[in-house]
C-alpha atoms as a PDB file:
ATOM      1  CA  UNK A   1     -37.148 -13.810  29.476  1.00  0.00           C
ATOM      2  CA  UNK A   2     -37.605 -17.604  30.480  1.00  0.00           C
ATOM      3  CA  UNK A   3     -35.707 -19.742  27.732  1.00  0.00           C
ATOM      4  CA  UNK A   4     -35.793 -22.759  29.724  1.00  0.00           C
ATOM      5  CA  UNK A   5     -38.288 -25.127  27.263  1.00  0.00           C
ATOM      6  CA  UNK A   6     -36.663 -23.636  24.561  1.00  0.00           C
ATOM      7  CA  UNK A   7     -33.290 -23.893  25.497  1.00  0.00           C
ATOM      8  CA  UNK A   8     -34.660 -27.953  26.235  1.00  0.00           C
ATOM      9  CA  UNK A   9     -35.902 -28.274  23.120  1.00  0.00           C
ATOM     10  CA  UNK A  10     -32.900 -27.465  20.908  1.00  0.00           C
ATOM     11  CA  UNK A  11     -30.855 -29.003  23.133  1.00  0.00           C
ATOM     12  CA  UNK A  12     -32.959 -32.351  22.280  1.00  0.00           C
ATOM     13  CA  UNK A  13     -32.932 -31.491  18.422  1.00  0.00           C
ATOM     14  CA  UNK A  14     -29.387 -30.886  18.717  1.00  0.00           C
ATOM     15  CA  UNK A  15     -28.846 -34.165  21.238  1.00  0.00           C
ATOM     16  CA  UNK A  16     -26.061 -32.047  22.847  1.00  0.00           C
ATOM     17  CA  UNK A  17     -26.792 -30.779  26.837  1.00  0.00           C
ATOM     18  CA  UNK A  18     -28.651 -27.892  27.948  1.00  0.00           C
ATOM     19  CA  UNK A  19     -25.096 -25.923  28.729  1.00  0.00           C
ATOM     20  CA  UNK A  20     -24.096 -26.707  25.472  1.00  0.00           C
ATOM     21  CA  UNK A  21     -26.476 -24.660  23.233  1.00  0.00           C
ATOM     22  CA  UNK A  22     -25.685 -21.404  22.619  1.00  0.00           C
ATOM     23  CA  UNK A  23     -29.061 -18.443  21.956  1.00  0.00           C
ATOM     24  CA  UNK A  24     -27.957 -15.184  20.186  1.00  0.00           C
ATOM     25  CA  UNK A  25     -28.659 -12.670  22.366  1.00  0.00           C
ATOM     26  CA  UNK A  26     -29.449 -10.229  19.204  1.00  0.00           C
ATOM     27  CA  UNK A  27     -32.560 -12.267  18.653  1.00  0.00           C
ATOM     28  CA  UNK A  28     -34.085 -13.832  21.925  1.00  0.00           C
ATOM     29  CA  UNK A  29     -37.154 -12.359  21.603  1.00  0.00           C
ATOM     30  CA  UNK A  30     -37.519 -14.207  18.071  1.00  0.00           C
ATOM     31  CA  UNK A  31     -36.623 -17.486  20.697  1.00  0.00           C
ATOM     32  CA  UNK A  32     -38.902 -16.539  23.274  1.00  0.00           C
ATOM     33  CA  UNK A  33     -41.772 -16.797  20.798  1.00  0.00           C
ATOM     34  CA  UNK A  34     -40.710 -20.050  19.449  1.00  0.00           C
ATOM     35  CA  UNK A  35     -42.924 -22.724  21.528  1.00  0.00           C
ATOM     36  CA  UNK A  36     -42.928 -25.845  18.781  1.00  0.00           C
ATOM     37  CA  UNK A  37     -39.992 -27.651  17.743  1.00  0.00           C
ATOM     38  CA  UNK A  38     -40.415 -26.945  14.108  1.00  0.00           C
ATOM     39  CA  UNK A  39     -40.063 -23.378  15.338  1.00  0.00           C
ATOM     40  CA  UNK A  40     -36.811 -24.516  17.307  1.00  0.00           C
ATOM     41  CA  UNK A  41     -36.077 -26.023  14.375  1.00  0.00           C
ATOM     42  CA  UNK A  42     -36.033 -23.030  11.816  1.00  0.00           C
ATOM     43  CA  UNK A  43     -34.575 -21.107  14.214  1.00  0.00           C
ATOM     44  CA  UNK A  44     -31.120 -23.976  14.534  1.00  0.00           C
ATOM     45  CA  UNK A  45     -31.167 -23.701  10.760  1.00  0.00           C
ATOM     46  CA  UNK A  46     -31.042 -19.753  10.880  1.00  0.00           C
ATOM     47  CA  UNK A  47     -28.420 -19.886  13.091  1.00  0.00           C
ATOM     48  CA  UNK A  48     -30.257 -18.153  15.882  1.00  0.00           C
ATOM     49  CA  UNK A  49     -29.408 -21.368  18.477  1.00  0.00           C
ATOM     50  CA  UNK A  50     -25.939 -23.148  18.007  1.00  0.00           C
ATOM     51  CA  UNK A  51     -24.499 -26.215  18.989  1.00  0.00           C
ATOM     52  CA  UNK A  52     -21.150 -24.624  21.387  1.00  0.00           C
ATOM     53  CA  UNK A  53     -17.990 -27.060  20.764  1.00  0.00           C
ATOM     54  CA  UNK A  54     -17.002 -29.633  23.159  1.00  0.00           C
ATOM     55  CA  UNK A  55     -14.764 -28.446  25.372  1.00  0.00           C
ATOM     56  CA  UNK A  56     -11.443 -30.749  25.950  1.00  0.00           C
ATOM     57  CA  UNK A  57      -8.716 -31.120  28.478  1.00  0.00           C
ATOM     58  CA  UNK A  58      -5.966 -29.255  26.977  1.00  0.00           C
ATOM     59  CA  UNK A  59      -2.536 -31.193  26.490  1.00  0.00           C
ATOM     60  CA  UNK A  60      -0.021 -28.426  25.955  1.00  0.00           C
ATOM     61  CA  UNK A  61       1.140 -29.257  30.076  1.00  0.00           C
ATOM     62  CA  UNK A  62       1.218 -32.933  29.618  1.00  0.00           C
ATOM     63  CA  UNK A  63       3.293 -32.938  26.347  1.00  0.00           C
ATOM     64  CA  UNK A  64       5.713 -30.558  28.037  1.00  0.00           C
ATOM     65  CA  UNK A  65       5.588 -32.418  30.773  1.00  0.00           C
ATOM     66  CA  UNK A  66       6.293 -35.521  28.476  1.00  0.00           C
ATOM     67  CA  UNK A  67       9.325 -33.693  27.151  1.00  0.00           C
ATOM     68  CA  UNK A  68      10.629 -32.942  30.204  1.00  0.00           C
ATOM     69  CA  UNK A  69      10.672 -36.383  31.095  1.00  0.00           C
ATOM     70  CA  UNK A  70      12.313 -37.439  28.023  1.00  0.00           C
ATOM     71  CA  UNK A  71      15.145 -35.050  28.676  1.00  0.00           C
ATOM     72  CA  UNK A  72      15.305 -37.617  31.930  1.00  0.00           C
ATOM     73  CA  UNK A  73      13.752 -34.567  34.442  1.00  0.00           C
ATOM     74  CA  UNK A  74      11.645 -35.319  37.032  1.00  0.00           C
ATOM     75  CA  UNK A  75      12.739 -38.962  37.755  1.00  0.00           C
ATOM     76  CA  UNK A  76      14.104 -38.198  41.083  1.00  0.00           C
ATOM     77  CA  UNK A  77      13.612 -40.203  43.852  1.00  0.00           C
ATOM     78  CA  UNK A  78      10.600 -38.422  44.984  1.00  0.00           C
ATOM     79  CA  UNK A  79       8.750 -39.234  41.456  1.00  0.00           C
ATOM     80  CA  UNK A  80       9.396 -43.263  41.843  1.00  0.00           C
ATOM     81  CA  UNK A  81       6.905 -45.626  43.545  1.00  0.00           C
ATOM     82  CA  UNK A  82       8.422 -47.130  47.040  1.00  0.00           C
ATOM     83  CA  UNK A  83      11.018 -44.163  47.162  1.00  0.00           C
ATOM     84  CA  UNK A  84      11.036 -44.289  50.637  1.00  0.00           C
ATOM     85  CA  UNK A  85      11.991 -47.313  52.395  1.00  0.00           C
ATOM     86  CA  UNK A  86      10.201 -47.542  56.144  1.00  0.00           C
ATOM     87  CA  UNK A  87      12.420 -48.158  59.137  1.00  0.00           C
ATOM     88  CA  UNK A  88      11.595 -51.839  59.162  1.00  0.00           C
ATOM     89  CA  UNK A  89      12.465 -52.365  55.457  1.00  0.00           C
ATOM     90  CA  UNK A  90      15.347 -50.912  56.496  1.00  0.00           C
ATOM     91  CA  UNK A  91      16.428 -52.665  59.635  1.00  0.00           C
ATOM     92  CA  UNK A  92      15.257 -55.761  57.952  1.00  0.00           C
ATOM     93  CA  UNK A  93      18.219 -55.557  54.929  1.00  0.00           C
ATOM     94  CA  UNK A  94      20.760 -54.399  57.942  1.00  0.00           C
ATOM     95  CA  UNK A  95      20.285 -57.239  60.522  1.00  0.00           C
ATOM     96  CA  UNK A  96      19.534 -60.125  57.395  1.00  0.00           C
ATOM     97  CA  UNK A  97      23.254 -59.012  56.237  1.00  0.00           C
ATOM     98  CA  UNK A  98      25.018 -59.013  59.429  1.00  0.00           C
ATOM     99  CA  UNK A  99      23.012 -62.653  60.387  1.00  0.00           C
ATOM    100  CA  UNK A 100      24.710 -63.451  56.717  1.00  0.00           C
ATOM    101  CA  UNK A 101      27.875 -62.764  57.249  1.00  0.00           C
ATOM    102  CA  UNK A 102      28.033 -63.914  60.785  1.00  0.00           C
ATOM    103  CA  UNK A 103      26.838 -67.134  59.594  1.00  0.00           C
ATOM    104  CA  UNK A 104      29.716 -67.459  56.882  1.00  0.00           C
ATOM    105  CA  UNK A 105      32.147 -66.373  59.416  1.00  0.00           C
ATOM    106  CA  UNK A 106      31.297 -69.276  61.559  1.00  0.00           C
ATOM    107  CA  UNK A 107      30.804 -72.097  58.552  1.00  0.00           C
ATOM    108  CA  UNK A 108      34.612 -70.318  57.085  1.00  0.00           C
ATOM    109  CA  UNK A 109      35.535 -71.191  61.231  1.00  0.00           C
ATOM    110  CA  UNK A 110      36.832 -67.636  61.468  1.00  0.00           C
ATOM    111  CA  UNK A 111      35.032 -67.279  64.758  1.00  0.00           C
ATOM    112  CA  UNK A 112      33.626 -69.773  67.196  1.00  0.00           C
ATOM    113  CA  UNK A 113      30.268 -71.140  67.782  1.00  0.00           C
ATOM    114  CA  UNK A 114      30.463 -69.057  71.420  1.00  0.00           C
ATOM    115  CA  UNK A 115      31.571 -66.022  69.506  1.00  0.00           C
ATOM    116  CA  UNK A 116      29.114 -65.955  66.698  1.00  0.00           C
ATOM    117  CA  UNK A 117      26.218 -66.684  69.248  1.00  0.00           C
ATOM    118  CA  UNK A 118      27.680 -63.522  71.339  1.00  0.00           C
ATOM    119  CA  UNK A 119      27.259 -61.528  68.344  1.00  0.00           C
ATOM    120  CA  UNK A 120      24.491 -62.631  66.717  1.00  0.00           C
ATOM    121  CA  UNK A 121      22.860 -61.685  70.225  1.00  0.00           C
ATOM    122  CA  UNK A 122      24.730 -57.649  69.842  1.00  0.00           C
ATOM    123  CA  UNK A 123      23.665 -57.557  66.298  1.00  0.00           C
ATOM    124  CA  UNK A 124      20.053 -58.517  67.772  1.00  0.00           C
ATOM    125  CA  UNK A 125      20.045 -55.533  69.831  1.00  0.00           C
ATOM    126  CA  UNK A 126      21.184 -53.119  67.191  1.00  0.00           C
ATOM    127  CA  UNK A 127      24.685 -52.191  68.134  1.00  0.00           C
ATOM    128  CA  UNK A 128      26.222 -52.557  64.506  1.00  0.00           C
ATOM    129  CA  UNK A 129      25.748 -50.056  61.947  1.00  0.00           C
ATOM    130  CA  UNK A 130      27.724 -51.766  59.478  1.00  0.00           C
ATOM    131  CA  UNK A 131      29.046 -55.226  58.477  1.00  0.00           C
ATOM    132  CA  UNK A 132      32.055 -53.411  58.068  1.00  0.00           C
ATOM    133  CA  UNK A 133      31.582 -52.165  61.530  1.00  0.00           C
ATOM    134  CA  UNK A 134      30.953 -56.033  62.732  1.00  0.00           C
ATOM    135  CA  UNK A 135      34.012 -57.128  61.353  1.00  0.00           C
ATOM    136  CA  UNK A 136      35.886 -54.532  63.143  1.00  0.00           C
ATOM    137  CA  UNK A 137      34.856 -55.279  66.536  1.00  0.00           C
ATOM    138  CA  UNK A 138      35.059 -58.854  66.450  1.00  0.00           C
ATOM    139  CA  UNK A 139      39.255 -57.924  64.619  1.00  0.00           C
ATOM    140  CA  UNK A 140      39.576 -55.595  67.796  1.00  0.00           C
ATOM    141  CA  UNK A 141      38.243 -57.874  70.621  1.00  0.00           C
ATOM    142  CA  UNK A 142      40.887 -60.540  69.542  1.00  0.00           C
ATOM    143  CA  UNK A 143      38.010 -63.151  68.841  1.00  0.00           C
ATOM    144  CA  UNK A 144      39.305 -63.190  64.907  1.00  0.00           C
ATOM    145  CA  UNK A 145      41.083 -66.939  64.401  1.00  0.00           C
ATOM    146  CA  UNK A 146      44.066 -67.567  62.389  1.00  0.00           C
ATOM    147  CA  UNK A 147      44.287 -70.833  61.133  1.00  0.00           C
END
C-alpha cells in the first residue's frame, strides 16, 4: 500500500504539497491502481483525492488579546520597551542633578567656590541620595549664606 507517486502526482495536478492531499481510505485500492495522471485525474474529479484546506494561525487569542489591551490591560511596566533602567542610567540622572543644582547654588552665590568644590567631590563619591538630601547637609553644616 505505497501511495507515494500517486500521492506526488495529485499533489502536482492539484499544485498544493504532498501533506496537503487528502486519499479516501474507502477506495485506495482504486488509487493504488492509478499509475497515469489522467487516472489521477479522474480519480480528483470523483472525489477519491482532495485538496485538504489551508490551515491558518487562528486569531481568536490575539483579538482578545487586542481587547484586553484596549481596556488599557497589560501596559504595565513590564510590557514597555526600556522598563528597566540599568544602574548607570540611573546613577547617571542622580549625580547630573546634584552637579545641576550644585552648580546653580554656586552661580545664585548661596555657597562658596570652596564649598561647592567640597561637595561636588561627596556627591562624586555617592554620599547623597537626594538633592533634597544635598541641600540638607550643606543647611546643617552651616555652609548655607545669607546675603
Amino acid at each position: 500500500m505505497d501511495l507515494k507517486s500517486q500521492r506526488r502526482l495529485a499533489a502536482e495536478i492539484l499544485k498544493v504539497g504532498e501533506n496537503r492531499v487528502w486519499i479516501d481510505p474507502e477506495k485506495i485500492d482504486e488509487v493504488e491502481t492509478a499509475i497515469t495522471r489522467e487516472e489521477i485525474k479522474k480519480l480528483i474529479h470523483e472525489r477519491s483525492i482532495k485538496r485538504k484546506p489551508e490551515k491558518g494561525v487562528s486569531r481568536s487569542r490575539a483579538r482578545a488579546y487586542h481587547l484586553q489591551r484596549k481596556k488599557g490591560l497589560r501596559k504595565g511596566q513590564g510590557k514597555r520597551s526600556k522598563s528597566r533602567i540599568s544602574r548607570k542610567e540611573t546613577w547617571m540622572k542622580k549625580i547630573r542633578a546634584l552637579r545641576r543644582k550644585l552648580r546653580e547654588l554656586k552661580q545664585k552665590r548661596v555657597i562658596t567656590e570652596s564649598t561647592y568644590r567640597q561637595f561636588y567631590r561627596m556627591a562624586s563619591s555617592g554620599i547623597f541620595e537626594s538633592k533634597a538630601e544635598l541641600e540638607h547637609r550643606i543647611k546643617a553644616k552651616g555652609l548655607w549664606r545669607t546675603r
